[in-house]
N, C-alpha and C. Protein backbone atom coordinates (compact mmCIF):
# COMPACT_ATOMS: atom_id res chain seq x y z
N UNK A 1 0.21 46.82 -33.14
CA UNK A 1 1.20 46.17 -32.32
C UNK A 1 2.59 46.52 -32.83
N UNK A 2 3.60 47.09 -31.94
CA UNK A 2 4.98 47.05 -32.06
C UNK A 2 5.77 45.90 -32.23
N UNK A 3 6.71 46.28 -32.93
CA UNK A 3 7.77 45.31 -33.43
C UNK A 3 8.19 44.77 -31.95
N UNK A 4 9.05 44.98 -30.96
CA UNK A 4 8.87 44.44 -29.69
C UNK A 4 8.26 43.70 -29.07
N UNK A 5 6.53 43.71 -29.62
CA UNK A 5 5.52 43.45 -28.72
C UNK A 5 5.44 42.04 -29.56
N UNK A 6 5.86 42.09 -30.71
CA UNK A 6 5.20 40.75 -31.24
C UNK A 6 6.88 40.06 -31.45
N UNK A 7 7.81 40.05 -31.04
CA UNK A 7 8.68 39.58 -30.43
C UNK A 7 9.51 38.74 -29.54
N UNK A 8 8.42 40.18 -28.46
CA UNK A 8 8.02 39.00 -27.14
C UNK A 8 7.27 38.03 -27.20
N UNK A 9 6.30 38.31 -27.73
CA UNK A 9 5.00 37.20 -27.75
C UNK A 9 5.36 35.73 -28.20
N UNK A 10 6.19 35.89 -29.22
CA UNK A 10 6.83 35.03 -30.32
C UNK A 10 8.16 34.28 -29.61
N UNK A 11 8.40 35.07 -28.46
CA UNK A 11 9.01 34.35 -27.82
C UNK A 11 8.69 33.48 -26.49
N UNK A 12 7.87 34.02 -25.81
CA UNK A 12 6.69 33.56 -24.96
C UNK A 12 6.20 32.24 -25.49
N UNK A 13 5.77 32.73 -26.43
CA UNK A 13 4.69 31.39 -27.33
C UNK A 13 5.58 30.35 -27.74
N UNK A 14 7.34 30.37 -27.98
CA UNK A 14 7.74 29.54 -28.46
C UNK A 14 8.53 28.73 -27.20
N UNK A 15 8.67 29.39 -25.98
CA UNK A 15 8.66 29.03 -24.92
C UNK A 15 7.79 28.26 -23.82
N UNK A 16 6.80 28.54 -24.51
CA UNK A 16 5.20 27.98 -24.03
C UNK A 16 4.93 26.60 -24.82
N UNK A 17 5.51 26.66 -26.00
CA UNK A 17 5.25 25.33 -27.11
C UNK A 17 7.32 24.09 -26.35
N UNK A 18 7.92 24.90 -26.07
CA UNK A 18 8.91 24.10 -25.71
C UNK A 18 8.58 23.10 -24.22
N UNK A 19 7.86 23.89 -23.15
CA UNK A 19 7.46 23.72 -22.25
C UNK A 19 6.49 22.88 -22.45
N UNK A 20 5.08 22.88 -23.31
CA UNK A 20 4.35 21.45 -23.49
C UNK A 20 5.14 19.89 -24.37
N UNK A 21 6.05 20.48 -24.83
CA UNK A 21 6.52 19.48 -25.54
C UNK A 21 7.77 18.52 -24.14
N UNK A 22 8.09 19.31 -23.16
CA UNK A 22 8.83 18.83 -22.06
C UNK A 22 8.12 17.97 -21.53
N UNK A 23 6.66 18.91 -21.16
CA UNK A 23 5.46 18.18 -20.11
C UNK A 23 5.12 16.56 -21.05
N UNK A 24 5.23 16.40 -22.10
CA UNK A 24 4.63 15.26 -22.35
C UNK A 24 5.96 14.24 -22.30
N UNK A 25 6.77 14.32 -22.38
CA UNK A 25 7.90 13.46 -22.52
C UNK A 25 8.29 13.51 -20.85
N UNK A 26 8.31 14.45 -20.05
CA UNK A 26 8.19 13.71 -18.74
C UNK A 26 6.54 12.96 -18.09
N UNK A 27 5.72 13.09 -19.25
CA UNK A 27 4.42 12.17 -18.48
C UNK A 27 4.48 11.22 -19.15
N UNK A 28 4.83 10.70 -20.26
CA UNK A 28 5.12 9.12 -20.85
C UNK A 28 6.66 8.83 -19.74
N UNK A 29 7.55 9.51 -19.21
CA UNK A 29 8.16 8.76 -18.56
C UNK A 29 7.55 8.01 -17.09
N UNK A 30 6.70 8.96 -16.94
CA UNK A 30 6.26 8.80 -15.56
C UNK A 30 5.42 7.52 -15.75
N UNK A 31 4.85 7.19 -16.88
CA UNK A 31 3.65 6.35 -17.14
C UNK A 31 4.57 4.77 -16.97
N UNK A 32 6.02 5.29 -17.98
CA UNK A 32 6.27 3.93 -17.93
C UNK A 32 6.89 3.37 -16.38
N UNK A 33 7.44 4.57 -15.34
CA UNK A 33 7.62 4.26 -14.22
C UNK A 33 6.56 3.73 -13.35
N UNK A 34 5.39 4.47 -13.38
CA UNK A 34 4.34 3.28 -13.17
C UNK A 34 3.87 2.16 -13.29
N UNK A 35 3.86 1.72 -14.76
CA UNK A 35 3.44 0.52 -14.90
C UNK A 35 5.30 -0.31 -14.28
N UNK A 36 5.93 0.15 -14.44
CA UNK A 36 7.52 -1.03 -13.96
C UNK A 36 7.04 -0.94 -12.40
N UNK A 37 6.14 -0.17 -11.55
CA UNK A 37 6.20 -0.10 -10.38
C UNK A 37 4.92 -0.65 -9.88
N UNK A 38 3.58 -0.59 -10.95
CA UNK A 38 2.52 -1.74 -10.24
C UNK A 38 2.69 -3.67 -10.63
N UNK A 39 4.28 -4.06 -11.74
CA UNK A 39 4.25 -5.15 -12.14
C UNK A 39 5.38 -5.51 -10.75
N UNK A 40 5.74 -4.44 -10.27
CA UNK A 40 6.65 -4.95 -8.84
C UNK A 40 5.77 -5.29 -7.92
N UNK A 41 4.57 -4.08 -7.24
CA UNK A 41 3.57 -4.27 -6.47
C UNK A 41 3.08 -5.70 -6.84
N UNK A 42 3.07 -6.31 -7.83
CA UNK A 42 2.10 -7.13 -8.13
C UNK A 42 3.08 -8.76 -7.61
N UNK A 43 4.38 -8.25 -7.87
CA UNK A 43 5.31 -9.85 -7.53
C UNK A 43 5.56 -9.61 -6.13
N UNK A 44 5.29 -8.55 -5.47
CA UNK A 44 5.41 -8.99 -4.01
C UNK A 44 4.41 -9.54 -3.48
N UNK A 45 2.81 -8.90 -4.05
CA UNK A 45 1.80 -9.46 -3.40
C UNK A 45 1.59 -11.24 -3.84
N UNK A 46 2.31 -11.17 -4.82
CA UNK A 46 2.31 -12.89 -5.19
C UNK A 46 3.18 -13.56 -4.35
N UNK A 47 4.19 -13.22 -3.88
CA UNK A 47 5.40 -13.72 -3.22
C UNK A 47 4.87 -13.82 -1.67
N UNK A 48 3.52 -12.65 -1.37
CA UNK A 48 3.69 -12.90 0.12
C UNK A 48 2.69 -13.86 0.02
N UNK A 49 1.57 -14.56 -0.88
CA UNK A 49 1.14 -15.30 -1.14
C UNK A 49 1.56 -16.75 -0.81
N UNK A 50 2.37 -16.81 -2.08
CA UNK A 50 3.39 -18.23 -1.83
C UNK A 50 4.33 -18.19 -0.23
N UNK A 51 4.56 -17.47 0.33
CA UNK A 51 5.28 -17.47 1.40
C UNK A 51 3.93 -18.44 2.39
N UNK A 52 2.67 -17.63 2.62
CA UNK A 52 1.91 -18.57 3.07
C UNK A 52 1.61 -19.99 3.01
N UNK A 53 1.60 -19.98 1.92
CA UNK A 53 1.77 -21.29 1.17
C UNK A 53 2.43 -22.41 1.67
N UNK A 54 4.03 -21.98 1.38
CA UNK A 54 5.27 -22.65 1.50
C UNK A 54 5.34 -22.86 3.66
N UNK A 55 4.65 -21.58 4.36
CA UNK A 55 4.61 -21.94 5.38
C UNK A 55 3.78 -23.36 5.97
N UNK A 56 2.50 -23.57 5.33
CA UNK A 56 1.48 -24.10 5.62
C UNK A 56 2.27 -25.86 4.77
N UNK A 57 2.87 -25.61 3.88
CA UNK A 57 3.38 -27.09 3.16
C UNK A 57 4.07 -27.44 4.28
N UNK A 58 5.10 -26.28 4.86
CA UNK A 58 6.41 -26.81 5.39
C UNK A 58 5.83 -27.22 7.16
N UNK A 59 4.27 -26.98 7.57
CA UNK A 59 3.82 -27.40 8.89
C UNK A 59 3.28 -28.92 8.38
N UNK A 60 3.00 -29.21 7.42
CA UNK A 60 2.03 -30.00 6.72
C UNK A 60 3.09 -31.03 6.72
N UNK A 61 4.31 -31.06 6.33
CA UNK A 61 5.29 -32.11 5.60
C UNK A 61 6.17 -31.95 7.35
N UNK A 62 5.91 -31.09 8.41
CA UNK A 62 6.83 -31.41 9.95
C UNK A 62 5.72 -32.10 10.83
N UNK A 63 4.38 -32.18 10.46
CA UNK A 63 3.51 -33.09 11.36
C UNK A 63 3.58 -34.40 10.82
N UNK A 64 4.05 -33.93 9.45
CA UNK A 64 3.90 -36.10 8.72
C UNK A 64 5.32 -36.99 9.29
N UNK A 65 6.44 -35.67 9.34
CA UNK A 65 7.71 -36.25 9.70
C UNK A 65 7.64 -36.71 11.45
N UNK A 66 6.97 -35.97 11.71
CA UNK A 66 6.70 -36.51 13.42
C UNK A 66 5.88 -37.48 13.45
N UNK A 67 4.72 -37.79 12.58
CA UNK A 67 3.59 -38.60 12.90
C UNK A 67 4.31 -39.81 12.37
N UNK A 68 5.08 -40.13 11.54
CA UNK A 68 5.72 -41.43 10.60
C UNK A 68 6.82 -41.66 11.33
N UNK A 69 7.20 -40.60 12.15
CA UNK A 69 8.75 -41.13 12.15
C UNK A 69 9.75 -41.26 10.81
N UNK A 70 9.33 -40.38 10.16
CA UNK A 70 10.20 -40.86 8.43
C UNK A 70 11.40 -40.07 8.82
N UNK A 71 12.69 -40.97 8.75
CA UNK A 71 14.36 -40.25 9.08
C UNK A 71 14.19 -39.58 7.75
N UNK A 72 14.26 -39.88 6.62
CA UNK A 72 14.55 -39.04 5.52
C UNK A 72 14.06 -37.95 5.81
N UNK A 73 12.70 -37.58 5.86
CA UNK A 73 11.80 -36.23 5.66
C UNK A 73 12.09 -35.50 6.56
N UNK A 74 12.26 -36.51 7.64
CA UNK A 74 13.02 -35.19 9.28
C UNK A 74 14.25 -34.47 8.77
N UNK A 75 15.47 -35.56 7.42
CA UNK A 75 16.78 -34.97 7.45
C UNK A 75 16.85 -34.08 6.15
N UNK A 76 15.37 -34.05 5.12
CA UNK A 76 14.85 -32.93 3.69
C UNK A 76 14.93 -31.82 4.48
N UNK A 77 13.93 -31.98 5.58
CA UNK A 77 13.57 -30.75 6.50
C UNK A 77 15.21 -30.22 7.15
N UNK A 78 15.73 -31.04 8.14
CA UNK A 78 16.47 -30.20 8.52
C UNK A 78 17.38 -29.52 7.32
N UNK A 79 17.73 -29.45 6.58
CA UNK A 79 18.32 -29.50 5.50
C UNK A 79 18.31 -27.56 5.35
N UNK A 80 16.80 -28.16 5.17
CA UNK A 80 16.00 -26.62 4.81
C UNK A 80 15.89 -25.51 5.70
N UNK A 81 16.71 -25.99 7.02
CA UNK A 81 16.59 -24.90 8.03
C UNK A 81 15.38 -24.68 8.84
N UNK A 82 14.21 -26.14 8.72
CA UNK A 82 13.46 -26.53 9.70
C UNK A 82 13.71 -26.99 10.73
N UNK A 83 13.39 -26.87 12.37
CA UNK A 83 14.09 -27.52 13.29
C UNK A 83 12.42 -28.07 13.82
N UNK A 84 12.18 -28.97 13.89
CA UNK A 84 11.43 -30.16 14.29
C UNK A 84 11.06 -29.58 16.23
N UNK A 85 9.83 -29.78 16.30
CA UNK A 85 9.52 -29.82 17.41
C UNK A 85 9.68 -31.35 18.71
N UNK A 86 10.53 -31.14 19.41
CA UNK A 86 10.78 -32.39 19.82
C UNK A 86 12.22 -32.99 19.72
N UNK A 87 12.47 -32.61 18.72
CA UNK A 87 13.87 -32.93 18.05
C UNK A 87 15.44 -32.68 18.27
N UNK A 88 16.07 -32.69 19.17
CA UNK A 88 17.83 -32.37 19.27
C UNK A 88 18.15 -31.47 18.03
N UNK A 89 18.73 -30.85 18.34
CA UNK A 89 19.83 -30.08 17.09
C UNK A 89 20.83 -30.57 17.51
N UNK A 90 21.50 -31.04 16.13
CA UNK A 90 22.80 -31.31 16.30
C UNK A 90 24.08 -30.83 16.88
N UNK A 91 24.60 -30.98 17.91
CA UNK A 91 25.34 -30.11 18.54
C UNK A 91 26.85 -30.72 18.23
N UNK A 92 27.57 -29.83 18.73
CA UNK A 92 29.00 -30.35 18.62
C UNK A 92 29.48 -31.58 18.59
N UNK A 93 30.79 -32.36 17.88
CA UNK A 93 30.69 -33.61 18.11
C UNK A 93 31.30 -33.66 19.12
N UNK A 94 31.53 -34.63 19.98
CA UNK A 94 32.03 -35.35 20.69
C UNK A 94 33.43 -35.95 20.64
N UNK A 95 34.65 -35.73 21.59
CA UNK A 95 35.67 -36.35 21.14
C UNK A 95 35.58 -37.71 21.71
């Protein structure tokens, strides 16, 4: 082998060792972008969870406010940007 030939090689090879040492430091980045991106996946699927939830409380707590007649719980609710079936919205006052 020529002086040239083992040169190149030596440069190849040290180009080849720079290049695996890249590949692993962009696949631990990628790893940790994953896991930050299935602990997101994971708070939306919880969130659309509780959204059900919070829907089913907030039908649960507008049939008790209709069935009781309770002024308070009708005025928690409106509060919250529930509007009551049956119910007036408050409209302009009156001079």
């Amino acid at each position: 082998m020529s002086k040239k030939s083992k040169l190149v090689l030596t440069i190849l090879s040290s180009l080849l060792l720079l290049l695996v040492i890249v590949n692993i430091f962009v696949s631990l980045g990628n790893q940790s972008i994953q896991g930050e991106l299935g602990e997101r996946q994971q708070a939306i699927s919880q969130t659309i969870h509780l959204e059900t939830l919070n829907r089913q409380l907030i039908n649960v707590l507008a049939s008790l406010a209709l069935k009781t007649n309770d002024e308070a719980l009708k005025k928690v609710l409106a509060a919250g940007g529930i509007n009551l079936p049956g119910e007036a919205e408050p409209g302009p006052a009156k001079k």
